[in-house]
Protein backbone atom coordinates (compact mmCIF):
# COMPACT_ATOMS: atom_id res chain seq x y z
CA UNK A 1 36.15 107.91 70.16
CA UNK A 2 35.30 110.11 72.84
CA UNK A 3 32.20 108.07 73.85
CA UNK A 4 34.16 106.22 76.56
CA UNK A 5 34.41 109.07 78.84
CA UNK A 6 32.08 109.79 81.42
CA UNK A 7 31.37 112.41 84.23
CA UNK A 8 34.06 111.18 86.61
CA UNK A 9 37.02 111.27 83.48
CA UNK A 10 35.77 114.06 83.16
CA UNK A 11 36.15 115.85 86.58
CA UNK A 12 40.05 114.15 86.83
CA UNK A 13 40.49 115.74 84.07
CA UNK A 14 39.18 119.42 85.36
CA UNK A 15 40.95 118.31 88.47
CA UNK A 16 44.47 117.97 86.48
CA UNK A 17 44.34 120.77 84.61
CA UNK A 18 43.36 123.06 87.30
CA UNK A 19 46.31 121.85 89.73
CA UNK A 20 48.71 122.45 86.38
CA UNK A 21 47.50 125.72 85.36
CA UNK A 22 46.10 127.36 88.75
CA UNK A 23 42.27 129.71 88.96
CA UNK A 24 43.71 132.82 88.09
CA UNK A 25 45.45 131.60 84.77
CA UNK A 26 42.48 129.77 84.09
CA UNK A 27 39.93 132.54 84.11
CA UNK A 28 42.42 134.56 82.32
CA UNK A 29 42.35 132.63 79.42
CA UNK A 30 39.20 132.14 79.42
CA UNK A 31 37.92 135.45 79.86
CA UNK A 32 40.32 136.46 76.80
CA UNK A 33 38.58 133.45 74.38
CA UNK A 34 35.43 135.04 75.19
CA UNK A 35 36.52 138.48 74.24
CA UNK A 36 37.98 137.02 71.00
CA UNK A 37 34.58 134.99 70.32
CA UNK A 38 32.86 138.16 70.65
CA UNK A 39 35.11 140.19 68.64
CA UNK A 40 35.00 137.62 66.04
CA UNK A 41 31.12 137.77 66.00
CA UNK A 42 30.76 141.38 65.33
CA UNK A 43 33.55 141.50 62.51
CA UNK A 44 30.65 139.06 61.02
CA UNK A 45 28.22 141.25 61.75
CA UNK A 46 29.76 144.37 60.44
CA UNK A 47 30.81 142.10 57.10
CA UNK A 48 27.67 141.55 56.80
CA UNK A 49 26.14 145.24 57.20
CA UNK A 50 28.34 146.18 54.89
CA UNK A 51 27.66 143.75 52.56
CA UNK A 52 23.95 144.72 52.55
CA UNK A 53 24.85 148.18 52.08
CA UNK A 54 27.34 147.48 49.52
CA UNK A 55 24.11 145.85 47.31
CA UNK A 56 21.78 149.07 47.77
CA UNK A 57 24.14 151.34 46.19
């Protein structure tokens, strides 16, 4: 489906959604998905630690 687009539908793209959102509510979100991606990794982490500890007892 996606195979179609190349490196210049691509940058339009970019191009589009920068001039609709603007920079700063760009990095914004972005910087927020990355602090959500992270939080999401430790909760796995600490399911898992507790998991382990859960089976020593």
């Amino acid at each position: 489906m996606l195979s179609g687009i190349g490196l210049g539908e691509i940058l339009l793209i970019a191009l589009v959604v920068l001039l609709v959102f603007g920079v700063g509510r760009i990095t914004k979100v972005a910087g927020e998905l990355g602090s959500g991606i992270n939080a999401f990794r430790k909760g796995l982490k600490g399911d898992i630690n507790e998991e382990e500890s859960n089976n020593e007892k």
